[in-house]
N, C-alpha and C. Protein backbone atom coordinates (compact mmCIF):
# COMPACT_ATOMS: atom_id res chain seq x y z
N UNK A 1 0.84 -1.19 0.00
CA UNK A 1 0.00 0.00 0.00
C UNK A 1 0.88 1.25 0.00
N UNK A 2 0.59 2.30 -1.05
CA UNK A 2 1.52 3.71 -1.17
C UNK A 2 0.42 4.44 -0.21
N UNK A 3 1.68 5.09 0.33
CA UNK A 3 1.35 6.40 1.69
C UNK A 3 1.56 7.60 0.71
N UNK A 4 0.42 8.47 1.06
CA UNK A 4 0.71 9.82 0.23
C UNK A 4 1.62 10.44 1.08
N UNK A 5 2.22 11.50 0.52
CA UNK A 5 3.40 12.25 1.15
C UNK A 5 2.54 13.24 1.67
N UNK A 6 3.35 13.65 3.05
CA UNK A 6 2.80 14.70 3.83
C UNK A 6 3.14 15.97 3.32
N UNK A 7 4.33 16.17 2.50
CA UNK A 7 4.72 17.68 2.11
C UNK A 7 5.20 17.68 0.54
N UNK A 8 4.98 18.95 0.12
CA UNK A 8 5.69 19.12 -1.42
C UNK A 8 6.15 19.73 -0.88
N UNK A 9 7.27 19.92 -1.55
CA UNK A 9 8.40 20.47 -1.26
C UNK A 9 8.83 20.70 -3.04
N UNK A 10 9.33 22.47 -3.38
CA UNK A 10 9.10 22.59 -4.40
C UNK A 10 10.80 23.99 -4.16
N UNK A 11 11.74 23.56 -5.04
CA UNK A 11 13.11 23.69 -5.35
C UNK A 11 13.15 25.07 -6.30
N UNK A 12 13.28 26.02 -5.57
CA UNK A 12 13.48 27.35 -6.78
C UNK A 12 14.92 27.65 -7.23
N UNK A 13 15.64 27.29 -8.05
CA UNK A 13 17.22 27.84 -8.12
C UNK A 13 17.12 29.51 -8.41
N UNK A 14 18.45 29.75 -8.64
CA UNK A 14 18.77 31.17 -8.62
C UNK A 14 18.87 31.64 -10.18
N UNK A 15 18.20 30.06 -11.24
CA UNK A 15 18.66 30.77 -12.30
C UNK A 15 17.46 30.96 -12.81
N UNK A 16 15.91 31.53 -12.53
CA UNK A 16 14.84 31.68 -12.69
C UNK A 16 14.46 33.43 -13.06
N UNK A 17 13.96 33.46 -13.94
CA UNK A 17 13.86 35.07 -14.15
C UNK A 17 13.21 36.08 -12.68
N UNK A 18 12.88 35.80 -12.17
CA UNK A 18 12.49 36.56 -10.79
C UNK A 18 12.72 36.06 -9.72
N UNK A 19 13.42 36.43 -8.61
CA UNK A 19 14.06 36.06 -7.41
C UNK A 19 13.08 34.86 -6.99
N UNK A 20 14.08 33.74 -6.27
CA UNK A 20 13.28 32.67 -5.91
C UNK A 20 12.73 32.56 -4.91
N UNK A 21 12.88 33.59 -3.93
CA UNK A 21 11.81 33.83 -3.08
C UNK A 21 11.17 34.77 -3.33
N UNK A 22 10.90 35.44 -4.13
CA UNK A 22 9.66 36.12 -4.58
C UNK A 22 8.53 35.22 -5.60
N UNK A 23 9.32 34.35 -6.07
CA UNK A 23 8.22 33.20 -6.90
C UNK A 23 7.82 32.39 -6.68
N UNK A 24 8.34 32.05 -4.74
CA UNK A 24 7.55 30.85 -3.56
C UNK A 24 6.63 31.62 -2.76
N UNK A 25 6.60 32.82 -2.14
CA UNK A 25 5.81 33.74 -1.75
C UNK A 25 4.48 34.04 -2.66
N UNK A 26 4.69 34.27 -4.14
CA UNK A 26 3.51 34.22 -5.09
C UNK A 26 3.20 33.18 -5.34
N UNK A 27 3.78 31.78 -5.17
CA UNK A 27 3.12 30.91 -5.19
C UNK A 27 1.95 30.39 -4.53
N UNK A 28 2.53 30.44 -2.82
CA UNK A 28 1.99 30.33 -2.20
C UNK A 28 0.66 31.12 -1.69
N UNK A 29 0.55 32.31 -2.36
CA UNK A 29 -0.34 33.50 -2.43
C UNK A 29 -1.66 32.54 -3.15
N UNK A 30 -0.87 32.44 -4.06
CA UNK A 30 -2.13 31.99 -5.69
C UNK A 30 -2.48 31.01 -5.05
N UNK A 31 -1.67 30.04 -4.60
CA UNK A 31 -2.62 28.41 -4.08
C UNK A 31 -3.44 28.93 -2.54
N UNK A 32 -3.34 29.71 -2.00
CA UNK A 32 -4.13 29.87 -0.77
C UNK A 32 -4.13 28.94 -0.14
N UNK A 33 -2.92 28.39 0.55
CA UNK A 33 -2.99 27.57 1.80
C UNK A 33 -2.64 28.05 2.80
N UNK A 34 -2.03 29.06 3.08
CA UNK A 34 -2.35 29.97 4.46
C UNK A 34 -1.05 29.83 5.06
N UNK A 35 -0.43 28.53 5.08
CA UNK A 35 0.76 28.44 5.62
C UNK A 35 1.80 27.08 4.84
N UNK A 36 3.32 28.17 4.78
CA UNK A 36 4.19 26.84 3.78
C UNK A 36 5.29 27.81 4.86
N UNK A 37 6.46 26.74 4.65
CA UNK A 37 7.68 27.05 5.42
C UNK A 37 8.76 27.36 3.77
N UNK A 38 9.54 28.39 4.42
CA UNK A 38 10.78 29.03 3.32
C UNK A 38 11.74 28.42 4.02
N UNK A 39 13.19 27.97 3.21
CA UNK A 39 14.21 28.08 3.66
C UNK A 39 15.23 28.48 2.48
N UNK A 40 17.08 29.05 2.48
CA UNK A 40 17.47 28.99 1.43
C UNK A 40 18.74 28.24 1.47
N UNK A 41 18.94 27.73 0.75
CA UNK A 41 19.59 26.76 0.74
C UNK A 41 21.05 27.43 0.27
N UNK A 42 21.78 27.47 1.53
CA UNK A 42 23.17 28.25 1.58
C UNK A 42 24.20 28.21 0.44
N UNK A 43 24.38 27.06 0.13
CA UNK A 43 25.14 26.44 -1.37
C UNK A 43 24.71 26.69 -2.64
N UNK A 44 23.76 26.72 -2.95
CA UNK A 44 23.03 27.13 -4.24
C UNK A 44 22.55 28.16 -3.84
N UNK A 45 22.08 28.84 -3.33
CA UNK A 45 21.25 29.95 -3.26
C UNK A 45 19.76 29.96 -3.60
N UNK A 46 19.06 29.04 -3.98
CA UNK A 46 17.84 28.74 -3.97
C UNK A 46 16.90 28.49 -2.77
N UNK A 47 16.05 28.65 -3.07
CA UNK A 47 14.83 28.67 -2.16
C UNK A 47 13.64 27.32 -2.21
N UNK A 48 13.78 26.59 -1.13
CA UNK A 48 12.82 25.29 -1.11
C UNK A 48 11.82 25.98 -0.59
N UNK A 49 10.46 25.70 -0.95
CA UNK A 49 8.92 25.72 -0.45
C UNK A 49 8.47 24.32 -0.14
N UNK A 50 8.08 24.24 1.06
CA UNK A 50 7.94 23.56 1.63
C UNK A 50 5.82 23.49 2.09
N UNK A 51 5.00 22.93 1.27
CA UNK A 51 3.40 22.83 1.59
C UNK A 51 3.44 21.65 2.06
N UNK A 52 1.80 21.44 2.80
CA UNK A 52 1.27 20.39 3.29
C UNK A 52 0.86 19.60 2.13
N UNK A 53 0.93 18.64 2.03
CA UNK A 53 0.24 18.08 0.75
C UNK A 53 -1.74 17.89 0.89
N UNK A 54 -1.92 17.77 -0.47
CA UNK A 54 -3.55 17.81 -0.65
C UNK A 54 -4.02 17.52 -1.88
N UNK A 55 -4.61 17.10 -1.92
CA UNK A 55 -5.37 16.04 -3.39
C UNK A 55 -5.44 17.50 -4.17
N UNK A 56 -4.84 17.38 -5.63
CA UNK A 56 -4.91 17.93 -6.18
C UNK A 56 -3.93 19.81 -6.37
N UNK A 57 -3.66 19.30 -5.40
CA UNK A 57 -2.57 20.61 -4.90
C UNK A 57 -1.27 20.38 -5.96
N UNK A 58 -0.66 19.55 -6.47
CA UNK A 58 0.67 19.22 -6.75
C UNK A 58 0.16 19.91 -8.53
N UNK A 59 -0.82 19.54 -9.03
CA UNK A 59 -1.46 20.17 -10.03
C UNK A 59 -1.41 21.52 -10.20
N UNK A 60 -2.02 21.54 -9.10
CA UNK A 60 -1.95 23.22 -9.50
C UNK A 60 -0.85 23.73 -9.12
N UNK A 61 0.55 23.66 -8.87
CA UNK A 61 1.40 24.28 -8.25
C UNK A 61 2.49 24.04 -9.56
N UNK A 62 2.51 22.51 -10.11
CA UNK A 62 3.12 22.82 -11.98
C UNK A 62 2.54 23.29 -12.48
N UNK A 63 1.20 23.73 -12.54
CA UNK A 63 0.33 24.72 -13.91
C UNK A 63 0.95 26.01 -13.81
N UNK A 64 0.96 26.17 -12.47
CA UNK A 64 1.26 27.55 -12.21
C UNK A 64 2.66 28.16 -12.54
N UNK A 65 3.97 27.23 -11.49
CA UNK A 65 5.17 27.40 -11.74
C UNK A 65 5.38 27.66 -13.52
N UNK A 66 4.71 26.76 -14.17
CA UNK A 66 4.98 26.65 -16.04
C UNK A 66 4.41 27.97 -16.64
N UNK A 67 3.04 28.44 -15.85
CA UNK A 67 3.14 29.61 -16.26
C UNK A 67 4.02 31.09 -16.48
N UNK A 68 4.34 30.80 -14.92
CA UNK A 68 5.39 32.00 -14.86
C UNK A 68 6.86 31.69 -15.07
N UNK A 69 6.81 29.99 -15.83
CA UNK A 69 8.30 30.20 -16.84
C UNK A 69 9.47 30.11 -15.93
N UNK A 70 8.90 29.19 -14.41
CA UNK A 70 9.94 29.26 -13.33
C UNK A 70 10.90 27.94 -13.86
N UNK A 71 11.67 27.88 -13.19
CA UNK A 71 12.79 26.92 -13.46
C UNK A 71 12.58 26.17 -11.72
N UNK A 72 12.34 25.05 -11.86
CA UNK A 72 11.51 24.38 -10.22
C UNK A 72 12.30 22.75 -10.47
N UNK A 73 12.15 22.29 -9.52
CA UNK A 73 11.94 20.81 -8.83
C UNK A 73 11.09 20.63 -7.97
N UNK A 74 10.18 19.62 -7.84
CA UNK A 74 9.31 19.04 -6.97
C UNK A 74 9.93 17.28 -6.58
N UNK A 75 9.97 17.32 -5.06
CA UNK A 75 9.84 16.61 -4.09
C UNK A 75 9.22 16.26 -3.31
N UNK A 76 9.12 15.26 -2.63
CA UNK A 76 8.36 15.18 -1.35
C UNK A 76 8.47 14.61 -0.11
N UNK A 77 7.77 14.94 0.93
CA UNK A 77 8.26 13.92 2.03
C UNK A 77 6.91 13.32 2.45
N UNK A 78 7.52 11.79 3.36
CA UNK A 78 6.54 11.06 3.79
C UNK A 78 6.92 10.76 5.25
């Protein structure tokens, strides 16, 4: 039996046309979940977003990233 993952976790590098924490902050705006954790990742300089996971959430968070032409990775934890 697969366990859904408790978190996306979604990888902004530094080589994205608009700062990568300004394009996890609007992310997180547009999906309206109220609360995601930032961190930046000292070595690369990128920014992980960190959501709760939710049916149908992971959808909308590549529609979106592809819109605004971000340069991303998605992960997750369980």
């Amino acid at each position: 039996m697969q366990t859904l993952p408790k978190e996306i976790v979604v990888f902004l590098p530094t080589n994205n046309p608009h700062p990568p924490l300004q394009i996890g902050q609007e992310l997180v705006q547009f999906l309206g979940v109220g609360r995601a954790e930032f961190g930046i990742d000292p070595l690369l300089g990128g920014v992980e977003v960190r959501i709760f996971y939710a049916e149908g959430l992971l959808e909308r968070i590549r529609e979106w990233l592809q819109k605004q032409e971000a340069v991303f990775e998605i992960t997750f934890l369980h």
